[in-house]
PDB file of N, CA and C in Angstrom:
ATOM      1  N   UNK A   1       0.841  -1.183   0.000  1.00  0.00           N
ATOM      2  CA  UNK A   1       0.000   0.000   0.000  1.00  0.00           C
ATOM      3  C   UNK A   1       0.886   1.246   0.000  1.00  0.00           C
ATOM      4  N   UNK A   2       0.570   2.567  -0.732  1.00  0.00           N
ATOM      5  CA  UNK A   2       1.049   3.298  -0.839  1.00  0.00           C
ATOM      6  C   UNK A   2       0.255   4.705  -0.083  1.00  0.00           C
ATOM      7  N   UNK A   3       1.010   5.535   0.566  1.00  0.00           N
ATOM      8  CA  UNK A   3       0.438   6.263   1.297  1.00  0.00           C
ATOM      9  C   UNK A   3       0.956   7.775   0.749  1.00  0.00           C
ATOM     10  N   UNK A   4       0.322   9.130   0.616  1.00  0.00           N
ATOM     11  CA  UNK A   4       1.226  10.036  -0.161  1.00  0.00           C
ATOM     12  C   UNK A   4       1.320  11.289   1.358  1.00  0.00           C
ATOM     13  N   UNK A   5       2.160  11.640   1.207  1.00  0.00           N
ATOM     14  CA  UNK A   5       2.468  12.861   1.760  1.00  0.00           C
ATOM     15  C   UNK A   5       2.274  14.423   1.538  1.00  0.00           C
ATOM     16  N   UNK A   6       1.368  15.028   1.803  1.00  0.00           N
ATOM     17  CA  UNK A   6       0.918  16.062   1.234  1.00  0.00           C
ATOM     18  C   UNK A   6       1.496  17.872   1.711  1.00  0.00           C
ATOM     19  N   UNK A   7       1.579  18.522   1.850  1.00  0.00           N
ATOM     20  CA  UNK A   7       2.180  19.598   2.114  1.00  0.00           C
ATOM     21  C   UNK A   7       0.837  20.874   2.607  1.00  0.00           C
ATOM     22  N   UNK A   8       0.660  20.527   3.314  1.00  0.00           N
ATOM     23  CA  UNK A   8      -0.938  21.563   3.960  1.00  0.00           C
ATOM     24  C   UNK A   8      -0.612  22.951   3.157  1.00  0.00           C
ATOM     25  N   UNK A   9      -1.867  23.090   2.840  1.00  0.00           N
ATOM     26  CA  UNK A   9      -1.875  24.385   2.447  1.00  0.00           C
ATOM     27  C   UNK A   9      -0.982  25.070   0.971  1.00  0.00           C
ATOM     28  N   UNK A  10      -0.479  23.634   0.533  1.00  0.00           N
ATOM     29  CA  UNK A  10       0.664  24.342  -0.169  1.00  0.00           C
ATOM     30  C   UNK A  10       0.250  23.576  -1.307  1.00  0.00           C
ATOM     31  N   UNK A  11      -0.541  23.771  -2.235  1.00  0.00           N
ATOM     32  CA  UNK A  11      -0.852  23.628  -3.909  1.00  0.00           C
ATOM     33  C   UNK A  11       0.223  22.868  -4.821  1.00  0.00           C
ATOM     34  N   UNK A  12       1.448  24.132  -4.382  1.00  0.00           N
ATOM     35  CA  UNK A  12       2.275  23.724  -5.278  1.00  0.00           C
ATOM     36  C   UNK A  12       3.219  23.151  -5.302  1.00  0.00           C
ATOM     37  N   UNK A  13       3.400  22.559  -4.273  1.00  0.00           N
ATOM     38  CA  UNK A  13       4.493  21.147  -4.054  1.00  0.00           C
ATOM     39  C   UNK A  13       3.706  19.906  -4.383  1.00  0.00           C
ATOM     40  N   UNK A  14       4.817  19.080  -5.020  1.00  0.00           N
ATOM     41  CA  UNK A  14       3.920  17.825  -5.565  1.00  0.00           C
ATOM     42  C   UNK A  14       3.683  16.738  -4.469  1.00  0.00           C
ATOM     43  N   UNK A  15       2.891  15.717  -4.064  1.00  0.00           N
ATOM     44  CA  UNK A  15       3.090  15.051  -3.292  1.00  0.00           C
ATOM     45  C   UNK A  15       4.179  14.027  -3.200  1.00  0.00           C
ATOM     46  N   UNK A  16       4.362  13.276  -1.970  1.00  0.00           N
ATOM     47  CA  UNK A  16       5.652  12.453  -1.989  1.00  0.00           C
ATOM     48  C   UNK A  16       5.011  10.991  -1.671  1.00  0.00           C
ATOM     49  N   UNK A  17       5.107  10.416  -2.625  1.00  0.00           N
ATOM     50  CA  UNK A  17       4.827   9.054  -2.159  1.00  0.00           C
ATOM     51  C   UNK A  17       5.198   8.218  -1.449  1.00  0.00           C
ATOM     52  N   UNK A  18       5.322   7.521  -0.919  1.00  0.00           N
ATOM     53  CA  UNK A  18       5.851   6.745   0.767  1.00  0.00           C
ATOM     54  C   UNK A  18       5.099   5.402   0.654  1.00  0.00           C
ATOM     55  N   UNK A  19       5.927   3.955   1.001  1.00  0.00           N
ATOM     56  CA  UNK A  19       5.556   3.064   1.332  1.00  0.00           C
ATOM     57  C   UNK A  19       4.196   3.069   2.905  1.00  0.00           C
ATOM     58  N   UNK A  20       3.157   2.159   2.742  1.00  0.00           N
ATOM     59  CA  UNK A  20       2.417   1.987   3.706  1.00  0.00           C
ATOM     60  C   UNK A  20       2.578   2.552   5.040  1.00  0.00           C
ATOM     61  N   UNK A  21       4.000   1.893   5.227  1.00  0.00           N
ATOM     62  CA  UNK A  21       4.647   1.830   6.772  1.00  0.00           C
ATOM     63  C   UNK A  21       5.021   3.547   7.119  1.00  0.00           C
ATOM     64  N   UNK A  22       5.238   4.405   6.170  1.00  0.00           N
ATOM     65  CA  UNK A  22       5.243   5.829   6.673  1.00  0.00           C
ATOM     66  C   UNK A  22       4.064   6.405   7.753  1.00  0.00           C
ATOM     67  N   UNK A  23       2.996   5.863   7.608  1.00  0.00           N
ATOM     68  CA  UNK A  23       2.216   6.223   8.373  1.00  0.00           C
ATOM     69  C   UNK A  23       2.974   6.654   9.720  1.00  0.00           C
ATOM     70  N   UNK A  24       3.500   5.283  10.477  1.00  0.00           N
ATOM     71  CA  UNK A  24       4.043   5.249  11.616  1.00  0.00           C
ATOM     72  C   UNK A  24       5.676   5.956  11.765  1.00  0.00           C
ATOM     73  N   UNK A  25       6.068   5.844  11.082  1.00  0.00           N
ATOM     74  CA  UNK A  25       7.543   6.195  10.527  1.00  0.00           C
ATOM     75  C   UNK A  25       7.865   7.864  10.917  1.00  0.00           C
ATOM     76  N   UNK A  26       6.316   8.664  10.150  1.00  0.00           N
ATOM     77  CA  UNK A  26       6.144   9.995  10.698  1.00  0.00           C
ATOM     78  C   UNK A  26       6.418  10.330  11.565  1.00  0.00           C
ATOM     79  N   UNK A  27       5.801   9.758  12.617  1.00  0.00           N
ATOM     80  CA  UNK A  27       6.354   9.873  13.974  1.00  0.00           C
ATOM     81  C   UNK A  27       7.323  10.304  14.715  1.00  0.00           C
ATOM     82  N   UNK A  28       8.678   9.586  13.908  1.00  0.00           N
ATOM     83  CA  UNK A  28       9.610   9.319  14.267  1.00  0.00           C
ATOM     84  C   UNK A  28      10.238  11.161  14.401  1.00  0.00           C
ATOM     85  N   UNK A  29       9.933  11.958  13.241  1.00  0.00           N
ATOM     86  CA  UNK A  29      10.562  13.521  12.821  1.00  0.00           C
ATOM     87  C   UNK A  29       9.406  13.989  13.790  1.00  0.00           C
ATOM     88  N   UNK A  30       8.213  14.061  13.966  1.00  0.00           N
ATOM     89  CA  UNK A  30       7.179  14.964  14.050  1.00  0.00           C
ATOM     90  C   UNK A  30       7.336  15.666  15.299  1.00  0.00           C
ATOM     91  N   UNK A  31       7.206  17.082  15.183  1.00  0.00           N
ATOM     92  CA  UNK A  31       7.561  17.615  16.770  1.00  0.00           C
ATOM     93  C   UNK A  31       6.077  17.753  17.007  1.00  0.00           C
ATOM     94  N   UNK A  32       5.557  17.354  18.426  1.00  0.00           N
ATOM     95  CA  UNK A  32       4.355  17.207  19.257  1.00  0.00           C
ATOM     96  C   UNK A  32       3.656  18.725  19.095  1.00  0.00           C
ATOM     97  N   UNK A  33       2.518  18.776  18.905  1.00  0.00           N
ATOM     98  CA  UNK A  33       1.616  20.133  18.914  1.00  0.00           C
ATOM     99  C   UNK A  33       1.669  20.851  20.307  1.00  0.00           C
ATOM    100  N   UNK A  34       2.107  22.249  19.304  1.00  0.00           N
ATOM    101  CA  UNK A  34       2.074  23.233  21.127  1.00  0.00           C
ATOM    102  C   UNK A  34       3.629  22.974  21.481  1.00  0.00           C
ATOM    103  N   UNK A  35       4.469  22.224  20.834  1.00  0.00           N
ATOM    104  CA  UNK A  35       5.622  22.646  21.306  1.00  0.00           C
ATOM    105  C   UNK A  35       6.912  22.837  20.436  1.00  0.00           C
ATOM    106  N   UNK A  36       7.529  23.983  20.910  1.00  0.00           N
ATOM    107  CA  UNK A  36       8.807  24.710  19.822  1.00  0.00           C
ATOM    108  C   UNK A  36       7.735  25.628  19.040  1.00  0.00           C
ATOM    109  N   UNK A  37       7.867  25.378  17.876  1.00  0.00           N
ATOM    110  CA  UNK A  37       6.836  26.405  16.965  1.00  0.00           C
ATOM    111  C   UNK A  37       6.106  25.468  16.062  1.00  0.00           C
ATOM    112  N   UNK A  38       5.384  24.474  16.565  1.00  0.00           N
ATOM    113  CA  UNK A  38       4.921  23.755  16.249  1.00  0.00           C
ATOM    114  C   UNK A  38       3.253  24.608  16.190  1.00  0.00           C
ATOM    115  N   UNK A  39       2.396  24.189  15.557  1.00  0.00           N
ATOM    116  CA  UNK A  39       0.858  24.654  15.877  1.00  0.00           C
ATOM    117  C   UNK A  39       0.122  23.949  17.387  1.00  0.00           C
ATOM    118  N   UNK A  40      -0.452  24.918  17.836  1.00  0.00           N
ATOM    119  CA  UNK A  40      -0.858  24.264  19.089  1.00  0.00           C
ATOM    120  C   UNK A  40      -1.672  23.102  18.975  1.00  0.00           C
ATOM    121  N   UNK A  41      -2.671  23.214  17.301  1.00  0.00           N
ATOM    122  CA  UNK A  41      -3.498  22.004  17.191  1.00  0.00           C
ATOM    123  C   UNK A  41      -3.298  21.352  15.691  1.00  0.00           C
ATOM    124  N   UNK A  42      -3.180  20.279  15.457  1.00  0.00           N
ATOM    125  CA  UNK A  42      -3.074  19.836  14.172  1.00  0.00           C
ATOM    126  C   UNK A  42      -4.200  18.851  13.710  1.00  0.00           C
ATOM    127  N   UNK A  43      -4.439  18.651  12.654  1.00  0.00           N
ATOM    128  CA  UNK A  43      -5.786  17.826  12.155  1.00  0.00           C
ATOM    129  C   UNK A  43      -5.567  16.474  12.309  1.00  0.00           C
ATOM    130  N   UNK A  44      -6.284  15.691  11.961  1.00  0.00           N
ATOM    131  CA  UNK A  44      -6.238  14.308  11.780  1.00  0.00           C
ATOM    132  C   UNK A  44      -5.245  13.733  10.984  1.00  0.00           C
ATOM    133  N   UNK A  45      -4.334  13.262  11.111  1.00  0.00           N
ATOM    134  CA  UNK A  45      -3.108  12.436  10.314  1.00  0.00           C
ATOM    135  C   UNK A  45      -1.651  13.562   9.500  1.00  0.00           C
ATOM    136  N   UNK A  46      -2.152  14.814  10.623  1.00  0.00           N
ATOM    137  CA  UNK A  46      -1.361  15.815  10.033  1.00  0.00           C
ATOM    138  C   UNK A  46      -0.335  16.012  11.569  1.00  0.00           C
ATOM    139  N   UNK A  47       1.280  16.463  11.056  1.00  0.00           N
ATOM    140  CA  UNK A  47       2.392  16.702  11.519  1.00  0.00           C
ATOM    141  C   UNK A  47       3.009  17.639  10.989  1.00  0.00           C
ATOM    142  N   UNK A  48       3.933  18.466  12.490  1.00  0.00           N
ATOM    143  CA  UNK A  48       4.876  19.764  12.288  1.00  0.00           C
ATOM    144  C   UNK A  48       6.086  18.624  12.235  1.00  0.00           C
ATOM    145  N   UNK A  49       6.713  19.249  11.235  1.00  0.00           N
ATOM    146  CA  UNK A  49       8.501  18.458  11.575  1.00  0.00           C
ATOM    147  C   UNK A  49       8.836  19.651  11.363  1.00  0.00           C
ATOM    148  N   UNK A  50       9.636  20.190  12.390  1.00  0.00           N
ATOM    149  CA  UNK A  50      10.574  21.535  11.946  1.00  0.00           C
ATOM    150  C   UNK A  50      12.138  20.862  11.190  1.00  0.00           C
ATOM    151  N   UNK A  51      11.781  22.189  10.019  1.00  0.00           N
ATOM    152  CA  UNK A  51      13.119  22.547   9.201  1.00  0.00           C
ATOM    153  C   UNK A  51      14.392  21.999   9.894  1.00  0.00           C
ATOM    154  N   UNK A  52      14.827  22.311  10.773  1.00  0.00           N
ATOM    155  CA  UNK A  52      15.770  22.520  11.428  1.00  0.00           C
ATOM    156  C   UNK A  52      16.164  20.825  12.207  1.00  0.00           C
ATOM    157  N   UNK A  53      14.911  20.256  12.145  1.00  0.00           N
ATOM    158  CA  UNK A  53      15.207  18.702  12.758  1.00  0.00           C
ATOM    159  C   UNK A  53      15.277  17.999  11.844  1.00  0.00           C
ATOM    160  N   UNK A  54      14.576  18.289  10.439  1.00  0.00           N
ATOM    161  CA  UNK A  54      15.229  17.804   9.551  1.00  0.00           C
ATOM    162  C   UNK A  54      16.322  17.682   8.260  1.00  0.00           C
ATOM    163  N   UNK A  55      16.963  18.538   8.998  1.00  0.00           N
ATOM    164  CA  UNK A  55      17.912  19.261   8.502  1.00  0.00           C
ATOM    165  C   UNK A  55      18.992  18.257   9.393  1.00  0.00           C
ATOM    166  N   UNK A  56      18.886  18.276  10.362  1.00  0.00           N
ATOM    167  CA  UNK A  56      19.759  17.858  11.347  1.00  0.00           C
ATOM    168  C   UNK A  56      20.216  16.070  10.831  1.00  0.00           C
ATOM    169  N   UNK A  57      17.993  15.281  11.246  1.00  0.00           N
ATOM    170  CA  UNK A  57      18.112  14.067  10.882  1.00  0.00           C
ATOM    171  C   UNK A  57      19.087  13.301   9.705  1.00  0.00           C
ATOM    172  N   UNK A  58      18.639  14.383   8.248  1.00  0.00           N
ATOM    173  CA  UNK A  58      18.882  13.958   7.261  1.00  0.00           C
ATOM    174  C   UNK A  58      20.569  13.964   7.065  1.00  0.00           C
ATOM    175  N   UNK A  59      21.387  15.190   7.789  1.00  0.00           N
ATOM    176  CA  UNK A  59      22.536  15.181   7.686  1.00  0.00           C
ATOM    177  C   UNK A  59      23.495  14.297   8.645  1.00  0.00           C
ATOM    178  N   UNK A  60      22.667  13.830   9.854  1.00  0.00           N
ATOM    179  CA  UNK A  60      23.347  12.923  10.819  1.00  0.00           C
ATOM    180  C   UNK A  60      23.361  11.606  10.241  1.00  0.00           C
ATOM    181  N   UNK A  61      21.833  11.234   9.694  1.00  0.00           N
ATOM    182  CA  UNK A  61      21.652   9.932   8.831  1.00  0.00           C
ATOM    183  C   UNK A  61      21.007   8.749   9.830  1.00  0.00           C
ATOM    184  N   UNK A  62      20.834   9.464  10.988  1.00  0.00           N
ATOM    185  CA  UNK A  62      20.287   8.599  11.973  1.00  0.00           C
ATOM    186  C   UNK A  62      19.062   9.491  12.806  1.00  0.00           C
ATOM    187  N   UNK A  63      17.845   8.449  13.450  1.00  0.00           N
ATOM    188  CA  UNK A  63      17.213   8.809  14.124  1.00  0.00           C
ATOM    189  C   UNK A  63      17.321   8.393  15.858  1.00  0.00           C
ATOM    190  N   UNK A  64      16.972   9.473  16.820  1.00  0.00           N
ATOM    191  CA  UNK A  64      17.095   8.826  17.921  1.00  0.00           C
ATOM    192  C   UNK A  64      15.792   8.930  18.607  1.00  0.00           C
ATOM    193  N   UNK A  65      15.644   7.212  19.091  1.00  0.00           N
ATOM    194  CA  UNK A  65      14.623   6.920  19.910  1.00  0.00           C
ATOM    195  C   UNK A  65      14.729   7.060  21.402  1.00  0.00           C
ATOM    196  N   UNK A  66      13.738   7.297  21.935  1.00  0.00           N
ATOM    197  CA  UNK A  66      13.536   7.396  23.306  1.00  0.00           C
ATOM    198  C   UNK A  66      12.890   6.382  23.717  1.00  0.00           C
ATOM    199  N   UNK A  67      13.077   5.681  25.066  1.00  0.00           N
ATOM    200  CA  UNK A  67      11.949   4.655  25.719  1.00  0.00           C
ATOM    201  C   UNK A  67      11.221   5.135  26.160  1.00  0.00           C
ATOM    202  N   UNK A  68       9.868   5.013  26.125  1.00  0.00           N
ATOM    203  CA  UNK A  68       8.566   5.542  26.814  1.00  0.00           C
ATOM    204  C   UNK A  68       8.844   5.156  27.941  1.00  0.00           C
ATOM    205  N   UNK A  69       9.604   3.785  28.137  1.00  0.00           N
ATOM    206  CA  UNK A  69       9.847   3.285  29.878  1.00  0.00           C
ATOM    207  C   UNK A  69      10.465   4.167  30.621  1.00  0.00           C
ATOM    208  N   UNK A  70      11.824   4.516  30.212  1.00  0.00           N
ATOM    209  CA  UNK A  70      13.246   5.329  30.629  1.00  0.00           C
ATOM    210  C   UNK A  70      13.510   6.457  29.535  1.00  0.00           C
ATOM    211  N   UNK A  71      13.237   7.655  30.026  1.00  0.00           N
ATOM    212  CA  UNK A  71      13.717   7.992  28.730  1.00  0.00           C
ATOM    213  C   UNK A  71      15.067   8.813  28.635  1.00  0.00           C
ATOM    214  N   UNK A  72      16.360   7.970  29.588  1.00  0.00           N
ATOM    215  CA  UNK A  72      17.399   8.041  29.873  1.00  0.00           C
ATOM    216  C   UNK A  72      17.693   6.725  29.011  1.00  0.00           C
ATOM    217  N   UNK A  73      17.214   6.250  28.237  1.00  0.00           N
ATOM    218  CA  UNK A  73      17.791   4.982  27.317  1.00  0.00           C
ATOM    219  C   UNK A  73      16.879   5.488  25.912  1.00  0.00           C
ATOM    220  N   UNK A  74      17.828   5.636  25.078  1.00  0.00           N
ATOM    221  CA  UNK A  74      18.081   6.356  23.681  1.00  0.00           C
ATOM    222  C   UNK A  74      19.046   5.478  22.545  1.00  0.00           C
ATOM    223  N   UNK A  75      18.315   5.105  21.579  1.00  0.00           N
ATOM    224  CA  UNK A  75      18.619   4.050  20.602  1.00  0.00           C
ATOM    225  C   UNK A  75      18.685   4.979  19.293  1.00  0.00           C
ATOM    226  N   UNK A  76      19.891   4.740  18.755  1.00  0.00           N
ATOM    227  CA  UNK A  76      19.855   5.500  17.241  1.00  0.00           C
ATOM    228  C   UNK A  76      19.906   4.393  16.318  1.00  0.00           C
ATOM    229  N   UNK A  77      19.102   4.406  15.027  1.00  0.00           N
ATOM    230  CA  UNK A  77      18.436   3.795  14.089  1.00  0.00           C
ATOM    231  C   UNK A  77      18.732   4.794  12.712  1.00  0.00           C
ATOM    232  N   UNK A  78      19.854   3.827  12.029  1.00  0.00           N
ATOM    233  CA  UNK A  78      19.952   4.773  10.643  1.00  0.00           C
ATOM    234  C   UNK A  78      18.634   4.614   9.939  1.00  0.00           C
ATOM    235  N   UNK A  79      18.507   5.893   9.111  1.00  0.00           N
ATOM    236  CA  UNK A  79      17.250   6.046   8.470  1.00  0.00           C
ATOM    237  C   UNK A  79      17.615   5.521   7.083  1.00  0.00           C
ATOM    238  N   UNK A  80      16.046   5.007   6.539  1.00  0.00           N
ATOM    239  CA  UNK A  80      16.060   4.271   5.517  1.00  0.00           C
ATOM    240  C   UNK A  80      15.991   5.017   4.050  1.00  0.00           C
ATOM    241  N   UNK A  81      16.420   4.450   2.590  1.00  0.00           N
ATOM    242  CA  UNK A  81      16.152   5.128   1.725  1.00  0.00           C
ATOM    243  C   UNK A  81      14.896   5.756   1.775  1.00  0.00           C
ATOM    244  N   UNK A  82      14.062   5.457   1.899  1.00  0.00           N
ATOM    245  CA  UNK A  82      12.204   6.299   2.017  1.00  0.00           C
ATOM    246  C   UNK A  82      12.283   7.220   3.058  1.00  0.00           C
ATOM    247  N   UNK A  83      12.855   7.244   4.308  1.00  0.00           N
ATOM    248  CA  UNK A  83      12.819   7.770   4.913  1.00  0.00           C
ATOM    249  C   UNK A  83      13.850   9.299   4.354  1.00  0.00           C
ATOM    250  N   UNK A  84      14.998   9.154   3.842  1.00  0.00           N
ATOM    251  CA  UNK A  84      16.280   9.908   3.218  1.00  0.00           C
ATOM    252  C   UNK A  84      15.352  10.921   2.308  1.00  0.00           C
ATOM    253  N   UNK A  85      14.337  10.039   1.498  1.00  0.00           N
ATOM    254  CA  UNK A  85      13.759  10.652   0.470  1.00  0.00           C
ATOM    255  C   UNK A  85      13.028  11.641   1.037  1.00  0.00           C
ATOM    256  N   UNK A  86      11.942  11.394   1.985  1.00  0.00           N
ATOM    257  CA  UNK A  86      11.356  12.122   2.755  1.00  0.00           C
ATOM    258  C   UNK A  86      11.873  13.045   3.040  1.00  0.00           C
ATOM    259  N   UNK A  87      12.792  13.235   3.778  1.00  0.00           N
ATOM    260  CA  UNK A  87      13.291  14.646   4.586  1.00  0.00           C
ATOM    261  C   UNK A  87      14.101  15.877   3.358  1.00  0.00           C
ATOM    262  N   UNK A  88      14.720  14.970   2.292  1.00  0.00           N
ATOM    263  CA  UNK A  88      15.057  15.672   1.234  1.00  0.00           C
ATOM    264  C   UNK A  88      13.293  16.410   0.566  1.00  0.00           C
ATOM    265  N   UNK A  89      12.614  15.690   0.376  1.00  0.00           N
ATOM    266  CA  UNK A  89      11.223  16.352  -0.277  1.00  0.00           C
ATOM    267  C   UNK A  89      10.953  17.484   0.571  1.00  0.00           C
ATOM    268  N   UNK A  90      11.366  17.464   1.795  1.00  0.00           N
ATOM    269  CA  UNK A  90      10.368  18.378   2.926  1.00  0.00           C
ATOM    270  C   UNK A  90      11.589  19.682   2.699  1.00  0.00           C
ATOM    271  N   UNK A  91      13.068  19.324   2.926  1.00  0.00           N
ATOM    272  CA  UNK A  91      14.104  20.693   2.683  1.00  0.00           C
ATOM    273  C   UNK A  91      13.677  20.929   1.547  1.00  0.00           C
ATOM    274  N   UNK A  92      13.817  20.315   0.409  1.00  0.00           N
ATOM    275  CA  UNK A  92      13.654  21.414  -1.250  1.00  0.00           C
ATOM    276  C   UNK A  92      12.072  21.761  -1.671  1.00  0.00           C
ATOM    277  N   UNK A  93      11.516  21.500  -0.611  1.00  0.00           N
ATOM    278  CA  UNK A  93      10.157  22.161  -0.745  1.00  0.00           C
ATOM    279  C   UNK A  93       9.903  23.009   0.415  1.00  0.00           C
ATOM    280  N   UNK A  94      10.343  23.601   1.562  1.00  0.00           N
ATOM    281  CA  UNK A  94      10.285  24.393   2.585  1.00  0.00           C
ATOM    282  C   UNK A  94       9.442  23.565   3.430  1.00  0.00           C
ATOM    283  N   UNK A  95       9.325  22.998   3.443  1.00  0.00           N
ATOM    284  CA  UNK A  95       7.858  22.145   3.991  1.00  0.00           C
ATOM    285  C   UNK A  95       7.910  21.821   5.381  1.00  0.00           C
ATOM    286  N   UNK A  96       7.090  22.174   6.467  1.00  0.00           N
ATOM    287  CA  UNK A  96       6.901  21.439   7.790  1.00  0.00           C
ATOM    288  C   UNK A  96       5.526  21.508   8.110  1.00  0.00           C
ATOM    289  N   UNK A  97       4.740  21.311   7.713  1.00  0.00           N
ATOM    290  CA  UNK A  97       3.352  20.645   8.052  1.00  0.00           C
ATOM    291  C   UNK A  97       2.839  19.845   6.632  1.00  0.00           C
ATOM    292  N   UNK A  98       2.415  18.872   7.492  1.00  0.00           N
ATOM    293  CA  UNK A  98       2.427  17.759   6.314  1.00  0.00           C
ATOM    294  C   UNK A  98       0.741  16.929   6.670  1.00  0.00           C
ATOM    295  N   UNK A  99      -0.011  15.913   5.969  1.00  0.00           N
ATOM    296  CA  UNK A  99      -0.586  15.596   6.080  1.00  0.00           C
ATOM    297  C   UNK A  99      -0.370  13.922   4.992  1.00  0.00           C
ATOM    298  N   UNK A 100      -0.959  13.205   6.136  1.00  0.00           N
ATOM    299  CA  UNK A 100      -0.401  11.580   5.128  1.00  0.00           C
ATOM    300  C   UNK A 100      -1.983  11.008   5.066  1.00  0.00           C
ATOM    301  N   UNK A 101      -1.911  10.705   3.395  1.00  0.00           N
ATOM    302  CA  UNK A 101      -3.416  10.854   2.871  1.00  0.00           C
ATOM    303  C   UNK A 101      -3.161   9.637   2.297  1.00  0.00           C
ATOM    304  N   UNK A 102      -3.966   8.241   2.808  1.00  0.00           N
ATOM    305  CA  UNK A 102      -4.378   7.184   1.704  1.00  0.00           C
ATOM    306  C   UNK A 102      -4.009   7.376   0.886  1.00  0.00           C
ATOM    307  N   UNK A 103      -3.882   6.250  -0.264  1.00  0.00           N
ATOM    308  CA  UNK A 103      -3.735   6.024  -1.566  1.00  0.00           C
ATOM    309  C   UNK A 103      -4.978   6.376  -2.021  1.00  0.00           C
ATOM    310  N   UNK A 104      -5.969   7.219  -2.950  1.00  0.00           N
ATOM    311  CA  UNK A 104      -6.875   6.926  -3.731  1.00  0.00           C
ATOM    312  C   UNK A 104      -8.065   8.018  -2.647  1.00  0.00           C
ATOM    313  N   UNK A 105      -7.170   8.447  -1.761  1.00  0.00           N
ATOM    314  CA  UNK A 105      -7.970   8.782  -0.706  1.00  0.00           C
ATOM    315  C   UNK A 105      -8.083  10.599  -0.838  1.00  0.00           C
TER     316      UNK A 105
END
């Protein structure tokens, strides 16, 4: 299944297509609503990733996880080609609010 990535508000960026599993993957960049300069509220299946984290992600080449258990235990996970692609679509399009829309949807 293919899931596309859309750019709120923004017409004229094309969408980015993404394997299924992006859904969850999002996650991983998305800064939480209401915090940094994030929007205090975001819609249904929509995310802030700031510029600047993905700027960071894409040039480190790794993501770091936190344990919901401890979150003094932090796991870095190189990011995948789809994922690489992603954060490149979001820098050469200015892009940090995003919305991930079904296939067909």
């Amino acid at each position: 299944m293919i899931v596309h990535v859309v750019a709120v508000d923004r017409t004229d960026v094309p969408e980015c297509p993404m394997p299924g599993r992006f859904r969850h993957d999002v996650t991983y960049f998305a800064t939480p609503a209401g915090t940094l300069d994030a929007p205090k509220t975001l819609g249904a299946h929509e995310y802030w990733i700031r510029a600047e984290d993905a700027a960071r992600v894409l040039d480190d080449g790794v993501i770091t996880i936190v344990s919901p258990l401890d979150s003094a235990s932090r796991t870095e996970l190189e990011i995948t080609e789809d994922q690489e692609r992603f954060l490149e679509w979001l820098i050469r399009h200015a892009v940090q609010h995003v919305r991930i829309r079904e296939a067909g949807g």
